[in-house]
N, C-alpha and C. Protein backbone atom coordinates (compact mmCIF):
# COMPACT_ATOMS: atom_id res chain seq x y z
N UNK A 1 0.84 -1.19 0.00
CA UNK A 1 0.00 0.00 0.00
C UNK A 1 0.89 1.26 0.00
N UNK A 2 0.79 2.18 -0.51
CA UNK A 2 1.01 3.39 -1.29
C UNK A 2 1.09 4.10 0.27
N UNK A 3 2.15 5.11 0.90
CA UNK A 3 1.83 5.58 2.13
C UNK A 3 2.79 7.35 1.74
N UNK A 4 2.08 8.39 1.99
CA UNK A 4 2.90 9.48 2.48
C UNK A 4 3.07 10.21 3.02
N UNK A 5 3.84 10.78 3.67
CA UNK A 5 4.20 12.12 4.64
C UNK A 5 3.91 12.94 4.88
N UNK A 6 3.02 13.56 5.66
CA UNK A 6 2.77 14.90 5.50
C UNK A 6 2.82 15.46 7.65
N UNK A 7 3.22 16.48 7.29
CA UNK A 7 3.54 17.36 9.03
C UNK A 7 3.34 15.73 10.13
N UNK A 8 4.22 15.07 10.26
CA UNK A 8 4.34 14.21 11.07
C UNK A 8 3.34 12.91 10.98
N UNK A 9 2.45 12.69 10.40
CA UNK A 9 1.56 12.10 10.10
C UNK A 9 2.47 10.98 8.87
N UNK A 10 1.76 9.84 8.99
CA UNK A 10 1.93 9.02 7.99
C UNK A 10 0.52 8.52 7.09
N UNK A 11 0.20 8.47 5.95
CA UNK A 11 -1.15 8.29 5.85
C UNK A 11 -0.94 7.30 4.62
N UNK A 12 -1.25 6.33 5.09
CA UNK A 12 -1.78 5.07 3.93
C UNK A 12 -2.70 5.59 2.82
N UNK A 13 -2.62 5.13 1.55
CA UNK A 13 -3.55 5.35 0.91
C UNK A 13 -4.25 4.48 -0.10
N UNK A 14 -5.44 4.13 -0.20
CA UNK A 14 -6.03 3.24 -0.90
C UNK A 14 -5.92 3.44 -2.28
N UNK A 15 -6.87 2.18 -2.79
CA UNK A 15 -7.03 2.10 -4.63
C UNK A 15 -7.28 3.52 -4.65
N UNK A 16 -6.84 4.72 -5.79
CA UNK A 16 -6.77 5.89 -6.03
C UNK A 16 -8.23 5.73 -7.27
N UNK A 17 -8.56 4.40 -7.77
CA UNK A 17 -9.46 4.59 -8.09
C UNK A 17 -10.72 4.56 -7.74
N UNK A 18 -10.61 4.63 -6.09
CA UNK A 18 -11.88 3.84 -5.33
C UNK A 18 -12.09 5.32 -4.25
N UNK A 19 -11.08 5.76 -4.15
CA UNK A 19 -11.29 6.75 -3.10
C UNK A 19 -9.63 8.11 -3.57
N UNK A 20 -10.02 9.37 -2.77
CA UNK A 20 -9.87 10.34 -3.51
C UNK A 20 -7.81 10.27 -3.03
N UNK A 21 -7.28 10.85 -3.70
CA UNK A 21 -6.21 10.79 -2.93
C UNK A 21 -5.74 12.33 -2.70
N UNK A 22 -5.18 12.49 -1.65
CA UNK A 22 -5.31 13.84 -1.05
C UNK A 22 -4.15 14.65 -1.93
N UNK A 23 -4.86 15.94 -2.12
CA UNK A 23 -4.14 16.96 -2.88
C UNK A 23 -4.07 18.08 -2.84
N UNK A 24 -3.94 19.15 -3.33
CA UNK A 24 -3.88 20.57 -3.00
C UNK A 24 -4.76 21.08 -1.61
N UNK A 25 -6.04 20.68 -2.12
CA UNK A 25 -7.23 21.17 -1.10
C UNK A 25 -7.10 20.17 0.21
N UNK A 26 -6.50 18.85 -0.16
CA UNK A 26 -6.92 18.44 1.12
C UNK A 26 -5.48 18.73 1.95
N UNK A 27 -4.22 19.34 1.58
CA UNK A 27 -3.20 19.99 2.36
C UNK A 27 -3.70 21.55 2.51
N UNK A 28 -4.51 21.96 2.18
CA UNK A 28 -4.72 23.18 2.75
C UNK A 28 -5.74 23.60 3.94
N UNK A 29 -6.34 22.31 3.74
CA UNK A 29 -7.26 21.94 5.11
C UNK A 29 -6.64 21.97 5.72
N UNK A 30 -6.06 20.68 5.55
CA UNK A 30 -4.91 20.16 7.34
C UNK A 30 -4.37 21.40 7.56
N UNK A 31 -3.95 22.07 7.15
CA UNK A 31 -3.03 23.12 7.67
C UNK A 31 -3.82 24.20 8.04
N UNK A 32 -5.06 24.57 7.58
CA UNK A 32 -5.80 25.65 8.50
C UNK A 32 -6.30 24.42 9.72
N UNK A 33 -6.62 23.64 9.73
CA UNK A 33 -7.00 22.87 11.17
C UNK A 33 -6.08 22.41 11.62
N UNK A 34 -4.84 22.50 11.17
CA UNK A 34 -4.10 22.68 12.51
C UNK A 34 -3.77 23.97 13.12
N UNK A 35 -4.07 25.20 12.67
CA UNK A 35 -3.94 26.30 13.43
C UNK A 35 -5.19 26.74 14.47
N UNK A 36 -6.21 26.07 13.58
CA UNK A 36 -7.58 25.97 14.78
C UNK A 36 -7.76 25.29 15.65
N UNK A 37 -7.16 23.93 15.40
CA UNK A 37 -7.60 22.87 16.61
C UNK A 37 -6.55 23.20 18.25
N UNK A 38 -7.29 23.05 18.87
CA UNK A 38 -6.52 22.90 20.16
C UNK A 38 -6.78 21.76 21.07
N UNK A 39 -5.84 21.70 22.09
CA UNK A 39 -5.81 20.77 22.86
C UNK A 39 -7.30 20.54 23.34
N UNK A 40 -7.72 19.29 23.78
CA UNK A 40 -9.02 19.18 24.48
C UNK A 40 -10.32 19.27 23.63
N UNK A 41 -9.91 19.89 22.63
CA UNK A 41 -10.95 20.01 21.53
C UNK A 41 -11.77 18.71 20.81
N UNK A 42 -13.04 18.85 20.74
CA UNK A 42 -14.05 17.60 20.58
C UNK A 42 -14.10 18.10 18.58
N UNK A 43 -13.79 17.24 18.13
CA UNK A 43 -13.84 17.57 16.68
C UNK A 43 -14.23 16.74 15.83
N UNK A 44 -15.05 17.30 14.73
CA UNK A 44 -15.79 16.19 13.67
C UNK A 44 -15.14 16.38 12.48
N UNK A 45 -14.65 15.30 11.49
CA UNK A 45 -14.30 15.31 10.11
C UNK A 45 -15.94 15.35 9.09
N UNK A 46 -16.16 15.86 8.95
CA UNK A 46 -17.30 15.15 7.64
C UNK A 46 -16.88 14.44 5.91
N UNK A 47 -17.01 13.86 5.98
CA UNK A 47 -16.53 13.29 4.12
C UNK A 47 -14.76 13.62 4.30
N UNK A 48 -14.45 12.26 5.41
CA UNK A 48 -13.01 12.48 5.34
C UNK A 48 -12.38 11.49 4.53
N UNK A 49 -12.79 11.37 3.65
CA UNK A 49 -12.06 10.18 2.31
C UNK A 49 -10.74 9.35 2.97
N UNK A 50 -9.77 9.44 2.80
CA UNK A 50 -8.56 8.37 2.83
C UNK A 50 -8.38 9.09 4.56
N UNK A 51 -8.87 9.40 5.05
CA UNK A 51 -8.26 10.30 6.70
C UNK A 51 -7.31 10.81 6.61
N UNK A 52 -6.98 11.79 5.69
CA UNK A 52 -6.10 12.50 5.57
C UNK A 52 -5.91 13.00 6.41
N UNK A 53 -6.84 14.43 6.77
CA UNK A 53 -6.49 15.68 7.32
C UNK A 53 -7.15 15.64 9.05
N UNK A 54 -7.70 13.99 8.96
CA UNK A 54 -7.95 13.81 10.60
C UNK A 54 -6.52 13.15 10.82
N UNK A 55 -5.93 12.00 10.03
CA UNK A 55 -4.67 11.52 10.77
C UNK A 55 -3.46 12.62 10.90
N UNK A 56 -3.65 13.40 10.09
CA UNK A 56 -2.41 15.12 10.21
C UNK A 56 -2.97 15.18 11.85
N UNK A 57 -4.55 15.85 11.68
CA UNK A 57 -4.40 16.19 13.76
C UNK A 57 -4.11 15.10 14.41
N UNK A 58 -4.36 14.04 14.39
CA UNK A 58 -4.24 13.03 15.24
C UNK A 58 -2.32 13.17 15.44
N UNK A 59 -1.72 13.53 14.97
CA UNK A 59 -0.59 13.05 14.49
C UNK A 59 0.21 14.45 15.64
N UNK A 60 -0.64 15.12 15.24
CA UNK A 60 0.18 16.70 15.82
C UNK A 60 -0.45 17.48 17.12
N UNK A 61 -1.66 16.99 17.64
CA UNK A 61 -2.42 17.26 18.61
C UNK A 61 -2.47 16.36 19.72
N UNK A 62 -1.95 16.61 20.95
CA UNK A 62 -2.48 15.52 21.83
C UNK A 62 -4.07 15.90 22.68
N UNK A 63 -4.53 15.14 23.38
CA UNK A 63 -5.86 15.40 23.79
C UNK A 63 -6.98 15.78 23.19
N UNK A 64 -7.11 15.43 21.86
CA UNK A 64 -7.94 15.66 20.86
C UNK A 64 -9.11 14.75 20.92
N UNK A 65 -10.25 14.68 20.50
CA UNK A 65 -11.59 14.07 20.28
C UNK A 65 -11.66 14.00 19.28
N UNK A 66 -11.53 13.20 18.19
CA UNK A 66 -11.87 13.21 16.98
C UNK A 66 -12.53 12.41 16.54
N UNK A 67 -13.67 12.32 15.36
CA UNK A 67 -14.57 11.18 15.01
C UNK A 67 -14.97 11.89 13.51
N UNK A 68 -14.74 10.86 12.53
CA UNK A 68 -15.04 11.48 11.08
C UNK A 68 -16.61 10.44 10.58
N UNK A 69 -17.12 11.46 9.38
CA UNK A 69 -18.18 10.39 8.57
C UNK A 69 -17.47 10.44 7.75
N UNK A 70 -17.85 9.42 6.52
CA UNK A 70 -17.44 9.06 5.10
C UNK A 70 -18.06 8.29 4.56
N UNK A 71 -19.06 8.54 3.37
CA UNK A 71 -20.20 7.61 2.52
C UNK A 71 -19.57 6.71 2.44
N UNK A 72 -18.29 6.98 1.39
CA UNK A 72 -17.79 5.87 0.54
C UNK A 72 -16.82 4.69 1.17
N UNK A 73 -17.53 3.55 1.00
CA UNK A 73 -16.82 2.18 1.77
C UNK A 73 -15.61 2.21 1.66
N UNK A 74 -14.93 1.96 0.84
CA UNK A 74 -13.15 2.18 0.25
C UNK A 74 -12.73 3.24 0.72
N UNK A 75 -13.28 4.51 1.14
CA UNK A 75 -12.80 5.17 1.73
C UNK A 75 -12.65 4.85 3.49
N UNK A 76 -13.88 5.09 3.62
CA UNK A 76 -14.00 4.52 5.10
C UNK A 76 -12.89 3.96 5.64
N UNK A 77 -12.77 2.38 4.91
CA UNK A 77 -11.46 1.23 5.53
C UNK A 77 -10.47 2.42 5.18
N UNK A 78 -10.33 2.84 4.38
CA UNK A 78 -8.77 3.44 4.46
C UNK A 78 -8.81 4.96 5.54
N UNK A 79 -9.48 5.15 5.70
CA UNK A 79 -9.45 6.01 6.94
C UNK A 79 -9.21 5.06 8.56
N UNK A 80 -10.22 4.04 8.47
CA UNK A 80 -9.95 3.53 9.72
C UNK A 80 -7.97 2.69 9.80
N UNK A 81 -7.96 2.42 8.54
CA UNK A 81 -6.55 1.99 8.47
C UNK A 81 -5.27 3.20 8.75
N UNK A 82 -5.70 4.52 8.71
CA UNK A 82 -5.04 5.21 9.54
C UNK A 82 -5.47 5.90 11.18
N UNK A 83 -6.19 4.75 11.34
CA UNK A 83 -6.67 4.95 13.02
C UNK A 83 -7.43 6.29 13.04
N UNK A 84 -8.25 6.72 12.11
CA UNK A 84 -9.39 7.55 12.54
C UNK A 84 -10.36 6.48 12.75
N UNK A 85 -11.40 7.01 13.95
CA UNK A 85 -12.70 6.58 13.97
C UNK A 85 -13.69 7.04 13.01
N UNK A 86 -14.29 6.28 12.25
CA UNK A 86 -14.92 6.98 11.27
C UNK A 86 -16.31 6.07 11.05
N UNK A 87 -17.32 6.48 10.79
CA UNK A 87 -18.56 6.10 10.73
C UNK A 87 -18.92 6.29 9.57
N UNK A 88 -19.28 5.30 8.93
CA UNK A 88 -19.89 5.01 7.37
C UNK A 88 -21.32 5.60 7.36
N UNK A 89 -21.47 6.61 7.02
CA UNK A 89 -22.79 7.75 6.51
C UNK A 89 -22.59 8.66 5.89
N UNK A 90 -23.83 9.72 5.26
CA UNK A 90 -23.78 10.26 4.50
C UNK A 90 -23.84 11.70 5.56
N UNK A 91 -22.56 12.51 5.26
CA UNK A 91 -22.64 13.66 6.01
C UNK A 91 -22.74 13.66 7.18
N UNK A 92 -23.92 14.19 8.01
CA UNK A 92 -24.34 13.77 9.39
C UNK A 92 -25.62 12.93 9.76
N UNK A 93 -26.00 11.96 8.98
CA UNK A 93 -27.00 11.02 9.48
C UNK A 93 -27.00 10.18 10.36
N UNK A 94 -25.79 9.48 10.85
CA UNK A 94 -25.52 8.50 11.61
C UNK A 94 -25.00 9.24 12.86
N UNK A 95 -25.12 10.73 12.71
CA UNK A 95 -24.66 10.98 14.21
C UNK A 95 -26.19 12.19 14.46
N UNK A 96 -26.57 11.47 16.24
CA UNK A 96 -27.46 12.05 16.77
C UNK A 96 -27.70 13.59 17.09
N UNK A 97 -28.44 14.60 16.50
CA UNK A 97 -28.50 16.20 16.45
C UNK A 97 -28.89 16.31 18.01
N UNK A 98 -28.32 17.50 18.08
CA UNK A 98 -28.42 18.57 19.47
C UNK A 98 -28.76 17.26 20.96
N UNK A 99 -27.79 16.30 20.73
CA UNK A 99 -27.40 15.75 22.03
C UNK A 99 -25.45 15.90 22.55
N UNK A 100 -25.81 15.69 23.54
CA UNK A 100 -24.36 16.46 24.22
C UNK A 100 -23.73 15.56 23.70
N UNK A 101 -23.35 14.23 23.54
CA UNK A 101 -22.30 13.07 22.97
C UNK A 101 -21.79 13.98 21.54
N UNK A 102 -22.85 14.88 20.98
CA UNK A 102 -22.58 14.86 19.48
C UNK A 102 -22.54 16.63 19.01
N UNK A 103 -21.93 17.08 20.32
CA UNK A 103 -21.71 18.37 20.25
C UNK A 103 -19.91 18.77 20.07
N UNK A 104 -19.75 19.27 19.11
CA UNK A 104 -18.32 19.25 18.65
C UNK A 104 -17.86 20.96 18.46
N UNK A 105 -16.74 21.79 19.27
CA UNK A 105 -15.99 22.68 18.93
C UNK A 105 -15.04 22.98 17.81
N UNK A 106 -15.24 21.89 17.09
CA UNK A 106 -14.68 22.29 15.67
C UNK A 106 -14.93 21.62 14.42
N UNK A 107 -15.71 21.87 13.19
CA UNK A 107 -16.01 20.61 12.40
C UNK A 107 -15.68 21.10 10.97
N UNK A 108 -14.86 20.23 10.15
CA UNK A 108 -13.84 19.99 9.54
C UNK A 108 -15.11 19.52 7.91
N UNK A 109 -14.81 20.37 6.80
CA UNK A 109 -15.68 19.62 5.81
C UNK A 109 -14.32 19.82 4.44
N UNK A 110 -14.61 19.36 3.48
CA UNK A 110 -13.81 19.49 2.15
C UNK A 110 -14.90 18.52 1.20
N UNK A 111 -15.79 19.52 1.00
CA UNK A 111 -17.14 19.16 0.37
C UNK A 111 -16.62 18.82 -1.44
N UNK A 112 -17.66 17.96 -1.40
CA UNK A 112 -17.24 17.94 -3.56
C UNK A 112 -17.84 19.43 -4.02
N UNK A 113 -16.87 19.80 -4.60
CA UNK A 113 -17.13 21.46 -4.77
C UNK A 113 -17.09 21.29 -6.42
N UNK A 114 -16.84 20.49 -7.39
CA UNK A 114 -17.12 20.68 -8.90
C UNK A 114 -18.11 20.56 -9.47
N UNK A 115 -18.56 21.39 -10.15
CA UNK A 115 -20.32 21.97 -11.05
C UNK A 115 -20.27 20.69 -11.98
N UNK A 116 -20.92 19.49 -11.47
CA UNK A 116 -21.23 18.64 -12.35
C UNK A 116 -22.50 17.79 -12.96
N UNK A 117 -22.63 18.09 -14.12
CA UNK A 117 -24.15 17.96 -15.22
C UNK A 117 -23.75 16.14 -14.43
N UNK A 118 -25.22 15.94 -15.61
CA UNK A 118 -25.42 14.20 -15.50
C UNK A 118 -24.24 13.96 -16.19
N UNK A 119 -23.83 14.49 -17.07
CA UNK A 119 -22.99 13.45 -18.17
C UNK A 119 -21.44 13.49 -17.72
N UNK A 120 -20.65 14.53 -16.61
CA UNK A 120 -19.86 14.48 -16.34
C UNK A 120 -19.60 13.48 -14.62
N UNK A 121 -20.17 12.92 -14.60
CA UNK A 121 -20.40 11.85 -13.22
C UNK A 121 -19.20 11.09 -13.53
N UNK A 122 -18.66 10.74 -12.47
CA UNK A 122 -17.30 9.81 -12.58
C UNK A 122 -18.66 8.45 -12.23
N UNK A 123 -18.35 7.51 -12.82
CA UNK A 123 -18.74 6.54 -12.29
C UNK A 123 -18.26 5.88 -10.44
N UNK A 124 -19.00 5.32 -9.99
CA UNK A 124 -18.78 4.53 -9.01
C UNK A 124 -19.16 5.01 -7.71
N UNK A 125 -18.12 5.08 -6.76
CA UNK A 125 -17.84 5.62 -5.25
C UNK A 125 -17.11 6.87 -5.55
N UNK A 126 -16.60 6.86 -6.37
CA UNK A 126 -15.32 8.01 -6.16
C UNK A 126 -15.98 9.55 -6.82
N UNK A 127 -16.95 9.35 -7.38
CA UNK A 127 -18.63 10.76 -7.64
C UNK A 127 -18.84 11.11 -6.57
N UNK A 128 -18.61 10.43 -5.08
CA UNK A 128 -18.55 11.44 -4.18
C UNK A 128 -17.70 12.62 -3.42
N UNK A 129 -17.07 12.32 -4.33
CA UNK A 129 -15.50 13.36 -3.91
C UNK A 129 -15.21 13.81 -4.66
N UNK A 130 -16.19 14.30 -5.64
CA UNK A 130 -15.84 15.50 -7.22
C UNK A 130 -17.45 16.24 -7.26
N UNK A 131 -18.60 15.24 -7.03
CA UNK A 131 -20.16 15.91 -7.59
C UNK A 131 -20.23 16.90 -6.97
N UNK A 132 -20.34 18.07 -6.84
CA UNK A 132 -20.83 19.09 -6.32
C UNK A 132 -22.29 19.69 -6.77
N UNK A 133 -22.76 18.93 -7.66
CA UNK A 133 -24.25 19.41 -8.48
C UNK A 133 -23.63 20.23 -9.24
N UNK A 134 -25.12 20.87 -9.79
CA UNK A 134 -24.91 21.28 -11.41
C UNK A 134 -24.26 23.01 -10.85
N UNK A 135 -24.78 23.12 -9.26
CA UNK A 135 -23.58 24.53 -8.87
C UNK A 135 -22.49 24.32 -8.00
N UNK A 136 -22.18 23.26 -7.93
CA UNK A 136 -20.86 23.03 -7.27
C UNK A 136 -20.88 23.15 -5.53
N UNK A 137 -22.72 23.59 -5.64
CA UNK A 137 -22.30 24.09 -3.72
C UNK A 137 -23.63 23.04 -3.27
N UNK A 138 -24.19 21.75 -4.02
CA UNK A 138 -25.16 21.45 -3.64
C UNK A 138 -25.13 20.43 -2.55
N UNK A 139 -23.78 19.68 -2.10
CA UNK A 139 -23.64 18.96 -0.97
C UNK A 139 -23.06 19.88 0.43
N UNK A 140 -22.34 21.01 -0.24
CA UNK A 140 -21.94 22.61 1.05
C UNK A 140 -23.13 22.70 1.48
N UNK A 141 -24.37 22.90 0.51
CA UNK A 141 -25.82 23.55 1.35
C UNK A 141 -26.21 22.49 2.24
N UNK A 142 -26.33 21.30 1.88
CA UNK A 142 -27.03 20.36 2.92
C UNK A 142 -26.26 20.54 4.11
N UNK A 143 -24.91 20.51 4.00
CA UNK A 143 -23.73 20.06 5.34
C UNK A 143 -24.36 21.71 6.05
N UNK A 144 -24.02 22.83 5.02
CA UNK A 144 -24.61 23.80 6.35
C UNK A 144 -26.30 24.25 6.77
N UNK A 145 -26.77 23.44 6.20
CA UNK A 145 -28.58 23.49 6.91
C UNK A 145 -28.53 22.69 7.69
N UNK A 146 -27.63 21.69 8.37
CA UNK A 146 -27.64 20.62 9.31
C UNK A 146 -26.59 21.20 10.37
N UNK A 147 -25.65 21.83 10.00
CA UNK A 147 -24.17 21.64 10.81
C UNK A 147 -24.25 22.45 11.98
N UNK A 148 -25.09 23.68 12.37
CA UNK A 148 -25.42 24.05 14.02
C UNK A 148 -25.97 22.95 15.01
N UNK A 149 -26.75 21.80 14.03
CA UNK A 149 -27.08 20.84 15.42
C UNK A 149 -25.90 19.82 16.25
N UNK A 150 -24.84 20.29 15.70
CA UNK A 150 -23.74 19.29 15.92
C UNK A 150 -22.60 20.88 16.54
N UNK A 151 -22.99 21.71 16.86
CA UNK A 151 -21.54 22.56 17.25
C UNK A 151 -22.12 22.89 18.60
N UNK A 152 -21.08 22.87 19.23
CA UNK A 152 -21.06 23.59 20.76
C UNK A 152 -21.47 25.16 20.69
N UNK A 153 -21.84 25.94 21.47
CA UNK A 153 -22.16 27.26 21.60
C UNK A 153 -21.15 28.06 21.17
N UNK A 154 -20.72 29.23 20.34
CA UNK A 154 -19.22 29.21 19.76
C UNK A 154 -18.41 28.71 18.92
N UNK A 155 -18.86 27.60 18.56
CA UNK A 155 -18.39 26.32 18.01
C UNK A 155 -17.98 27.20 16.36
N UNK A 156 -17.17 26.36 15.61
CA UNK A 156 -16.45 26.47 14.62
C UNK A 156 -16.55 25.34 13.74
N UNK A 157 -16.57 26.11 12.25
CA UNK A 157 -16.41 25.44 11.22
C UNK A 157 -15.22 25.88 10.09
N UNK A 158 -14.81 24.61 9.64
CA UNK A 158 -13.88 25.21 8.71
C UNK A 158 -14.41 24.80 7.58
N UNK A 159 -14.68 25.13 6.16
CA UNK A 159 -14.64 24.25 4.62
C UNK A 159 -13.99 24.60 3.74
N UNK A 160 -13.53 24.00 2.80
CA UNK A 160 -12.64 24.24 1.75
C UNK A 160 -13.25 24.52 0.39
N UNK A 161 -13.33 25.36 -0.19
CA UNK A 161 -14.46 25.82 -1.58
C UNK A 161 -13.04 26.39 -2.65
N UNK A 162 -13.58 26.15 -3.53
CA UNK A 162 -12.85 26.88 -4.78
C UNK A 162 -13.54 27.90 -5.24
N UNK A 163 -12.81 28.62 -5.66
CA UNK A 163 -13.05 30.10 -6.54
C UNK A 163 -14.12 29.59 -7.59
N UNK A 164 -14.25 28.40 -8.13
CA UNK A 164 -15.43 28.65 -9.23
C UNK A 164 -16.90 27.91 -8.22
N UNK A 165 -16.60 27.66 -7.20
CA UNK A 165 -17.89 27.41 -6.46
C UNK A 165 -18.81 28.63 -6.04
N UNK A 166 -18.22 29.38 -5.75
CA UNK A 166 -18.42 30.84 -5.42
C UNK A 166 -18.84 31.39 -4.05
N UNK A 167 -17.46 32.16 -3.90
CA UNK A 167 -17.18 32.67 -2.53
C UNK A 167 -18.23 33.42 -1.66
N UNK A 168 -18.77 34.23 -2.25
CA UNK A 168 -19.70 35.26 -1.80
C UNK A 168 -20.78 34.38 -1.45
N UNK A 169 -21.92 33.72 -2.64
CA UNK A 169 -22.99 32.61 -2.33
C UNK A 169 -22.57 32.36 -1.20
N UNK A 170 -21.50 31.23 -0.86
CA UNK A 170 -21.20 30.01 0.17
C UNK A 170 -21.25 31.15 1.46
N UNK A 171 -20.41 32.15 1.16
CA UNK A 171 -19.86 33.28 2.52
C UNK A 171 -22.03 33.78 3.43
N UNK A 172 -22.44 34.39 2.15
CA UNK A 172 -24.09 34.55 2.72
C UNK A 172 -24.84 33.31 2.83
N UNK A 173 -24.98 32.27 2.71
CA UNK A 173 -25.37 30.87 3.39
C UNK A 173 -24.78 30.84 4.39
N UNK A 174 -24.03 30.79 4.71
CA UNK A 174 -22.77 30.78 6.32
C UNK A 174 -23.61 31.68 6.89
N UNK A 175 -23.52 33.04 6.45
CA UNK A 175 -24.34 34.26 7.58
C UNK A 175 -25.77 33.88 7.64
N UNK A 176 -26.50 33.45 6.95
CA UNK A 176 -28.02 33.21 7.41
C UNK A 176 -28.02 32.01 8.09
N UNK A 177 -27.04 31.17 7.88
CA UNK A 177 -27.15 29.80 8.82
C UNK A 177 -26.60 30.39 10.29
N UNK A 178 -26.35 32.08 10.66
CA UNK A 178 -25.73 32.06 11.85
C UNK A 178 -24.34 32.14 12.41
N UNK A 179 -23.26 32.01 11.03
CA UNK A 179 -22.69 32.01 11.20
C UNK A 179 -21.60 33.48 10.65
N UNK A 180 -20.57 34.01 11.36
CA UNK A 180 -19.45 34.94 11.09
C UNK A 180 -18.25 34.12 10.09
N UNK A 181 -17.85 34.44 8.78
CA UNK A 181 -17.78 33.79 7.75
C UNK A 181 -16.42 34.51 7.44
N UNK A 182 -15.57 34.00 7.30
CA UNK A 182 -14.20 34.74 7.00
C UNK A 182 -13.50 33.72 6.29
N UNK A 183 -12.56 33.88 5.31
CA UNK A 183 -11.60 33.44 5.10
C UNK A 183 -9.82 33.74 5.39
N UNK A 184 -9.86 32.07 5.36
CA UNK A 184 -8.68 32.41 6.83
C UNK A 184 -7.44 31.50 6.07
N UNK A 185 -7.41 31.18 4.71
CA UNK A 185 -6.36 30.71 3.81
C UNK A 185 -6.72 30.51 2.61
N UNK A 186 -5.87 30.32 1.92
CA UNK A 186 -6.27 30.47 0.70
C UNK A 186 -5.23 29.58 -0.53
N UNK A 187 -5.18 29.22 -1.88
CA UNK A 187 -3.92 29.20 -2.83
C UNK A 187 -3.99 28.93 -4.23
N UNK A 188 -3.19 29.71 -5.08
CA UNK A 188 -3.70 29.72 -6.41
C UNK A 188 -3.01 27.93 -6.97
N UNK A 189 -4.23 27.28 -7.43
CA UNK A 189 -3.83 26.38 -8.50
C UNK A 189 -4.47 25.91 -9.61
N UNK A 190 -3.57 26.07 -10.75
CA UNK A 190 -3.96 26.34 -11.98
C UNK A 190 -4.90 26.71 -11.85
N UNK A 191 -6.42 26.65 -12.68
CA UNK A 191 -7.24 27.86 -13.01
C UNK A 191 -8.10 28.35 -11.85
N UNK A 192 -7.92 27.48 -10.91
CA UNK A 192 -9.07 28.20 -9.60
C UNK A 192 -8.04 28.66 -8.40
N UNK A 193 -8.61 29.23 -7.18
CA UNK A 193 -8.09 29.51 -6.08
C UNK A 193 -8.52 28.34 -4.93
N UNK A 194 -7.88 28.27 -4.01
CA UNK A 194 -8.42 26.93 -3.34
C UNK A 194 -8.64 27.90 -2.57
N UNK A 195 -9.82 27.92 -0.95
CA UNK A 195 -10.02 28.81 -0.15
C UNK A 195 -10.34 28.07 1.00
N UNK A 196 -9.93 28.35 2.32
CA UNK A 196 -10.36 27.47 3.87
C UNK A 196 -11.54 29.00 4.36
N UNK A 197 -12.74 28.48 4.59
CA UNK A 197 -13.58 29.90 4.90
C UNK A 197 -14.04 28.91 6.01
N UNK A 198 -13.62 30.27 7.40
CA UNK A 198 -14.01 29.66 8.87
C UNK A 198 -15.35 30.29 9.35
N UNK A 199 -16.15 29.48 9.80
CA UNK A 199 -17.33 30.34 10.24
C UNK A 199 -17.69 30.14 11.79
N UNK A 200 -17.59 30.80 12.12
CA UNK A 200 -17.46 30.96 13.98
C UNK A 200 -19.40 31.12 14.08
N UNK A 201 -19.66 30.20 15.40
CA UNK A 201 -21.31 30.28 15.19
C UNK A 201 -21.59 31.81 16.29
N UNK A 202 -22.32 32.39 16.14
CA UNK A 202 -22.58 33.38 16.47
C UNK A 202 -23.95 33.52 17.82
């Protein structure tokens, strides 16, 4: 199995045709959540494909809480094969809303952000880590019409969007869901910008 390096972390990685393998966006995550996460902190991955950017914190944080979802089966095992706990569901279904077990100070997304018609569908498992719908923000909207029942009072979100998903849209969904919406990293590759936009609940 295929394994690489990243900020102290070692991360296995599965069939590349079964599940996503981590790249620009998913190193620009890890690296804004590791400037957010802190010690003691109760934290959720959502759609953490190969456990990338949960085995980075696991790796660099001690006293951490961490627990990820992930639809896709092939992904899943290869997350639990880097010792995240991870629960096979879609987004947040399998975890219980506005009970204290399932109240988290920091929650972690890297949504499928590409504008994709019927005819551009990757076949299989791995359409869940590219579909973004026909506007690129149609799995972002579900995760944030759900994602206050899962944050502590204060509580924090980070997601990762590209410049052709569109900043502003995603930024006013954040504010009517309640949340203070900033972007807090950013990086140009080839034709889009990658962006980490933190939304502190208000």
């Amino acid at each position: 199995m295929v394994e690489i390096q990243y900020r102290n972390a070692r991360i296995k990685l599965g069939d590349t045709d079964l599940v996503y393998e981590p790249a620009e966006d998913s190193f620009l995550l890890a690296d804004a959540a590791l400037k957010e996460a802190k010690p003691g902190m109760r934290i959720l991955e959502i759609g953490a494909g190969s456990g990338f950017v949960s085995a980075v914190l696991l790796a660099n944080l001690k006293d951490i809480s961490l627990v990820a979802t992930e639809i896709n089966p092939h992904a899943a095992r290869c997350a639990k094969a880097n010792a995240v706990e991870v629960i096979r569901t879609d987004l947040f279904k399998g975890i219980k809303p506005r009970h204290l077990e399932s109240l988290f100070d920091l929650i972690l997304f890297n949504p499928p952000y590409l504008p994709t018609s019927k005819e551009e569908k990757v076949p299989g498992w791995l359409n869940y880590a590219f579909d973004g719908g026909i506007s690129g923000r149609e799995t972002m909207g579900r995760f944030l019409d759900d994602v206050r029942d899962y944050l502590k009072p204060g509580g924090e979100i980070l997601v990762l969007i590209s410049s052709i998903t569109g900043l502003d849209v995603v930024k006013e969904k954040m504010e009517k869901s309640g949340f203070k919406a900033e972007v807090v990293a950013k990086k140009k590759v080839s034709f889009e910008e990658l962006m980490v936009v933190r939304g502190k609940l208000l």
